[in-house]
N, C-alpha and C. Protein backbone atom coordinates (compact mmCIF):
# COMPACT_ATOMS: atom_id res chain seq x y z
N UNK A 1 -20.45 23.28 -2.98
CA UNK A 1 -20.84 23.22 -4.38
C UNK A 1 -22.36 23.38 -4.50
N UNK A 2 -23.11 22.67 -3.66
CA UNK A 2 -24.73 22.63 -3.38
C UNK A 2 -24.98 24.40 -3.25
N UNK A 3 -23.93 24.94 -2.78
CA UNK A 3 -24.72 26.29 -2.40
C UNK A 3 -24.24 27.23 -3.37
N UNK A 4 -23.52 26.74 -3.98
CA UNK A 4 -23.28 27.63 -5.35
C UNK A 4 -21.75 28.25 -4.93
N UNK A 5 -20.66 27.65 -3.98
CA UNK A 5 -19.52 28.24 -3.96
C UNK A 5 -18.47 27.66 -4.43
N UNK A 6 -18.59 27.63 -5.47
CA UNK A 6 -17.45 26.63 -6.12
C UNK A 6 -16.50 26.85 -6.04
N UNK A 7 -15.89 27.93 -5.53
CA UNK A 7 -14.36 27.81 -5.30
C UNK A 7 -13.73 27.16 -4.29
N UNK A 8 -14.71 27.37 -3.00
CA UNK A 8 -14.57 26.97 -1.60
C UNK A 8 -14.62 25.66 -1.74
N UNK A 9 -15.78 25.28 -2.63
CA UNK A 9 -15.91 23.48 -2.78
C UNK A 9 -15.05 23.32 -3.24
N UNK A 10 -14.18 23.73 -4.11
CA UNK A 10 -13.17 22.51 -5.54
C UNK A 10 -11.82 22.70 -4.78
N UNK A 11 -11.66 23.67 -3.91
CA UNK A 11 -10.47 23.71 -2.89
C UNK A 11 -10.73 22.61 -1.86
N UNK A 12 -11.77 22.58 -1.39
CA UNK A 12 -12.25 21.43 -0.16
C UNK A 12 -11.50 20.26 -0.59
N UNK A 13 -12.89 19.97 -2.02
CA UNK A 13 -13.12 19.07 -2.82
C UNK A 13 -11.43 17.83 -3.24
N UNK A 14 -10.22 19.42 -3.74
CA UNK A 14 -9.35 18.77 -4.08
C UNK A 14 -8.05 18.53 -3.40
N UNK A 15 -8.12 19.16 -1.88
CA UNK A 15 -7.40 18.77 -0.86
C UNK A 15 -7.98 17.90 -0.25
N UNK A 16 -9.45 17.23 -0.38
CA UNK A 16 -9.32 15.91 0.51
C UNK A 16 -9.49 15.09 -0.27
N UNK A 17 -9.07 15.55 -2.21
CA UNK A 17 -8.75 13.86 -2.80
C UNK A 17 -7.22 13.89 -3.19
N UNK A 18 -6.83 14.82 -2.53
CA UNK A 18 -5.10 14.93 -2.29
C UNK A 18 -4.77 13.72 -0.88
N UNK A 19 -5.73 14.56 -0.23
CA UNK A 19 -5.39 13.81 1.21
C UNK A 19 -6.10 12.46 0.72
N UNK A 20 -6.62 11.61 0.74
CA UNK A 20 -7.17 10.32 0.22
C UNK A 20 -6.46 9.62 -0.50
N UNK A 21 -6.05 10.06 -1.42
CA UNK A 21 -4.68 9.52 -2.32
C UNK A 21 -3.97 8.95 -1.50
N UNK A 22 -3.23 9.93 -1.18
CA UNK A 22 -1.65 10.10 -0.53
C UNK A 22 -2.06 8.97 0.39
N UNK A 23 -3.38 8.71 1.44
CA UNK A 23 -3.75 7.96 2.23
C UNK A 23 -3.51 6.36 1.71
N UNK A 24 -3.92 6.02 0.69
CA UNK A 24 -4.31 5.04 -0.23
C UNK A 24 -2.91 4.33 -0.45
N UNK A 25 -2.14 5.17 -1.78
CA UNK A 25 -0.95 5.10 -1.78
C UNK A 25 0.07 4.42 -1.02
N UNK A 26 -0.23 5.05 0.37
CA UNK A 26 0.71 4.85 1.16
C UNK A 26 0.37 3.19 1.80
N UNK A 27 -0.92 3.01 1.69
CA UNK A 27 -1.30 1.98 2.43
C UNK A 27 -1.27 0.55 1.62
N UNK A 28 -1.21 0.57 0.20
CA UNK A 28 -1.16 0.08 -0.61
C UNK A 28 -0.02 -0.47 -0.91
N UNK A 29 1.22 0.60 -0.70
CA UNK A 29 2.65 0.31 -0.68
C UNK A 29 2.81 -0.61 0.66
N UNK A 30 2.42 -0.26 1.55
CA UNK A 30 2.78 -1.03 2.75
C UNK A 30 2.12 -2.30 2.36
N UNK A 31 0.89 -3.11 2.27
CA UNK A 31 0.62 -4.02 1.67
C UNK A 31 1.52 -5.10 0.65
N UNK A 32 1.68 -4.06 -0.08
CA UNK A 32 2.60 -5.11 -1.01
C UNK A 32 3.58 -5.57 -0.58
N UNK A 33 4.24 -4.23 0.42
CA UNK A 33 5.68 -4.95 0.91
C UNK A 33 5.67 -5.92 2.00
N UNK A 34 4.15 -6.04 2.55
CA UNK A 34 4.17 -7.30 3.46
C UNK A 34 3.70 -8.46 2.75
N UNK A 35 3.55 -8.34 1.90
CA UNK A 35 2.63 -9.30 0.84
C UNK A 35 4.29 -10.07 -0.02
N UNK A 36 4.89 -8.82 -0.32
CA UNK A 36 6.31 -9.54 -0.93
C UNK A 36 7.25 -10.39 0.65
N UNK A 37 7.19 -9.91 1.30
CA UNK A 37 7.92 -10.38 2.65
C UNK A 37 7.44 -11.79 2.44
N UNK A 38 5.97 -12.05 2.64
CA UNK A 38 5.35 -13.46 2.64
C UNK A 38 5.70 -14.35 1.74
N UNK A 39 5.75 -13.84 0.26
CA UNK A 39 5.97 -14.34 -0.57
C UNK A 39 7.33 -15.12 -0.36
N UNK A 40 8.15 -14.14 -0.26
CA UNK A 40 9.93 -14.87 0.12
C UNK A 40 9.78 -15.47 1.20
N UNK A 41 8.98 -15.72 2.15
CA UNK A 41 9.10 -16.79 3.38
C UNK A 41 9.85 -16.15 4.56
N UNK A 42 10.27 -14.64 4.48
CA UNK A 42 10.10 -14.02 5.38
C UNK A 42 9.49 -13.80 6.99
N UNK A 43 8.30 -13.57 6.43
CA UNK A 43 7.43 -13.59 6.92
C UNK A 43 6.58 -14.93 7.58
N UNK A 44 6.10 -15.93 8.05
CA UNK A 44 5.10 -17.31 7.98
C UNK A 44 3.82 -16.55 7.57
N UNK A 45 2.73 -17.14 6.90
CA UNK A 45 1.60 -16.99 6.77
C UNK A 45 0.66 -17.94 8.53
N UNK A 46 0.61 -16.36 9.10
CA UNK A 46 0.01 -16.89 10.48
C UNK A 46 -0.54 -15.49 11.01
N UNK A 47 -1.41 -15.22 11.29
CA UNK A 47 -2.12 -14.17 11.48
C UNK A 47 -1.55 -13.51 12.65
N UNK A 48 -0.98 -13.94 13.55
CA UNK A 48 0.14 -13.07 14.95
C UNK A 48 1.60 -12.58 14.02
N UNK A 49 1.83 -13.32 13.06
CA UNK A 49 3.04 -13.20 12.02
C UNK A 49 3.01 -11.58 11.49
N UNK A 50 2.23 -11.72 10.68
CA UNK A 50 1.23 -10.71 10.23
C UNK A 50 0.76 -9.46 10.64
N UNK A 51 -0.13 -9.81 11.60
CA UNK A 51 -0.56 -8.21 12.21
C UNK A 51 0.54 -7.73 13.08
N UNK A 52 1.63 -8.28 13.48
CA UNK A 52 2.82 -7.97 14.07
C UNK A 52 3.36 -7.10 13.01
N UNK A 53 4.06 -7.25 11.63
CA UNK A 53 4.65 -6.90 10.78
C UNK A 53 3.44 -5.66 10.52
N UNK A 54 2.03 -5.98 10.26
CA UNK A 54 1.59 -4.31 10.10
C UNK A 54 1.52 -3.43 10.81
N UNK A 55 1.97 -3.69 12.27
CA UNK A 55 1.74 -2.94 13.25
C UNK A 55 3.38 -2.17 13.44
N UNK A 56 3.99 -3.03 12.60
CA UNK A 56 5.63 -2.44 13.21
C UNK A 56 5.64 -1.55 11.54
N UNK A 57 5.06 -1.71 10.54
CA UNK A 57 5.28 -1.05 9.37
C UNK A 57 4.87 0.29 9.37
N UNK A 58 3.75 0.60 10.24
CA UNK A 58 3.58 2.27 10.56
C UNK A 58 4.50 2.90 11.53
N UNK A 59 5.57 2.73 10.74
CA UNK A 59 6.29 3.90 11.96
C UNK A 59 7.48 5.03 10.62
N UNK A 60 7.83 5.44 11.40
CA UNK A 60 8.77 6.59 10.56
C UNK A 60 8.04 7.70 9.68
N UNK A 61 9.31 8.09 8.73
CA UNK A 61 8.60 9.13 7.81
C UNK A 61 7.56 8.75 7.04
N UNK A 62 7.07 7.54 6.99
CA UNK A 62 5.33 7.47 5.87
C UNK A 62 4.53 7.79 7.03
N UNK A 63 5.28 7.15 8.01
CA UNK A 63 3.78 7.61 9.37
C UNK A 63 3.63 8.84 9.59
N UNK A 64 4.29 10.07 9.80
CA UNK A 64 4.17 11.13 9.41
C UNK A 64 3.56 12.01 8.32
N UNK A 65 3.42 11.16 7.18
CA UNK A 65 3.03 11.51 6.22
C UNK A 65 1.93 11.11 6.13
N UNK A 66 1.03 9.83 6.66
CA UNK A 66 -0.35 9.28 6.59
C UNK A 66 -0.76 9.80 7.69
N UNK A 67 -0.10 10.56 8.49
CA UNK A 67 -0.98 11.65 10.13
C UNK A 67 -1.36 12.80 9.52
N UNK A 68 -0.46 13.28 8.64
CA UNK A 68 -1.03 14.83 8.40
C UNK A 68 -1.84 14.72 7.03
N UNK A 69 -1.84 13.58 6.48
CA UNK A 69 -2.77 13.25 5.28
C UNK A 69 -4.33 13.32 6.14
N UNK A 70 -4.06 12.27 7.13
CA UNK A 70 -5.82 11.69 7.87
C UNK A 70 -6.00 13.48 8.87
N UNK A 71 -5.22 14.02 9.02
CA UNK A 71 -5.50 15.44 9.67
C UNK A 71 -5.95 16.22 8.47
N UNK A 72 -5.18 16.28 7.60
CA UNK A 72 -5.77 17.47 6.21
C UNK A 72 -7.45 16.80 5.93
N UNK A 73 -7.27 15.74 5.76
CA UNK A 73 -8.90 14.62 5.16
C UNK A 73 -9.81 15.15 6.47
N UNK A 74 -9.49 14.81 7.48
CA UNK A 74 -10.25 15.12 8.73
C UNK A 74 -10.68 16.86 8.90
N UNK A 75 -9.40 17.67 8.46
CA UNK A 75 -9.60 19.25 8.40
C UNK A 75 -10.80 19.45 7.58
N UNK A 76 -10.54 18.59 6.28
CA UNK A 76 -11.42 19.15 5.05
C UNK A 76 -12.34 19.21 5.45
N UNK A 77 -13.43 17.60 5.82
CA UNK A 77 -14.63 17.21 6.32
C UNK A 77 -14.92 18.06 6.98
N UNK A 78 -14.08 18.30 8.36
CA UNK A 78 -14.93 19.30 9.36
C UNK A 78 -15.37 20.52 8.85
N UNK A 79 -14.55 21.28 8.37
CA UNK A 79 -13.92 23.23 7.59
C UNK A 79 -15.53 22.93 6.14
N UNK A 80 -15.86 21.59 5.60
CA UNK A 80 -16.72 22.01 4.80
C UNK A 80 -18.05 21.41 5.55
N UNK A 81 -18.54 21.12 6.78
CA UNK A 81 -19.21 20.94 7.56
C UNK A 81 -19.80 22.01 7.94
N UNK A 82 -19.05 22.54 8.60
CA UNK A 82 -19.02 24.41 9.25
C UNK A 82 -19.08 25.49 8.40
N UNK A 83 -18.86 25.15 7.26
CA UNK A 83 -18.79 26.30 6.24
C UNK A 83 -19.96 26.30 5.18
N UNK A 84 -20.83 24.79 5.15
CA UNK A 84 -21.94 24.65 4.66
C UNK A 84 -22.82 25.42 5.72
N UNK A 85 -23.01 24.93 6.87
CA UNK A 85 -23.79 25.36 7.62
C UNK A 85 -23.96 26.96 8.27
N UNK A 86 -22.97 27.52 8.25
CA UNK A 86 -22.44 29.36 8.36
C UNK A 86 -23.41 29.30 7.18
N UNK A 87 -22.90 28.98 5.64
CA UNK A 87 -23.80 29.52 4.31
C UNK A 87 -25.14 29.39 4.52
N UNK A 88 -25.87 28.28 5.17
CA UNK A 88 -26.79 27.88 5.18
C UNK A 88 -27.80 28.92 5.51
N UNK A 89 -26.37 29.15 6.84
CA UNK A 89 -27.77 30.24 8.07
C UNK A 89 -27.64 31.38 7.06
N UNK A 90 -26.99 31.94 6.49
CA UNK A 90 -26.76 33.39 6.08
C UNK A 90 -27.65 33.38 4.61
N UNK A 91 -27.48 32.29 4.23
CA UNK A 91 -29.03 32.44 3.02
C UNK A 91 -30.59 32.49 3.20
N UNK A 92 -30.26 31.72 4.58
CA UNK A 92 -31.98 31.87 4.85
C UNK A 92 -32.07 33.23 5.79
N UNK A 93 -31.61 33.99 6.15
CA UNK A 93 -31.53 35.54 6.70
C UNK A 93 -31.55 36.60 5.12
């Protein structure tokens, strides 16, 4: 956007607040549902209780879905890293 390519930016721009979302979302949902677990007594409020249950909650199809979210977020960053800096050199030539 700094270099005046706004298309390249608002594509960057709006696949890594796609990917961020979806990141959020997902993590947010998992929260609550360990947060409701506790609530019903499920769960004990004990911190081995706990990070046990978040550690077993990343698995399956959301985990799949929060890998290729933090890969697209991670793509973006890098792809507009490299693509600032290509513009960079080619404006000052």
């Amino acid at each position: 956007m700094v270099l005046k390519q706004y298309l390249r930016g608002s594509v960057l721009m709006i696949l890594a607040l796609i990917a961020a979302s979806v990141i959020v979302i997902e993590v947010i949902q998992q929260a609550l549902t360990i947060v409701d677990r506790i609530n019903s007594g499920d769960i004990p409020v004990e911190t081995g209780a706990i990070a046990e249950m978040v550690s077993n909650s990343t698995s399956g199809a959301d985990s799949l879905i929060q890998n290729i979210s933090v890969i697209v977020l991670g793509a973006c960053w890098l792809i507009g890293i490299i693509d600032s800096y290509r513009l960079g050199i080619a404006k000052e030539q």
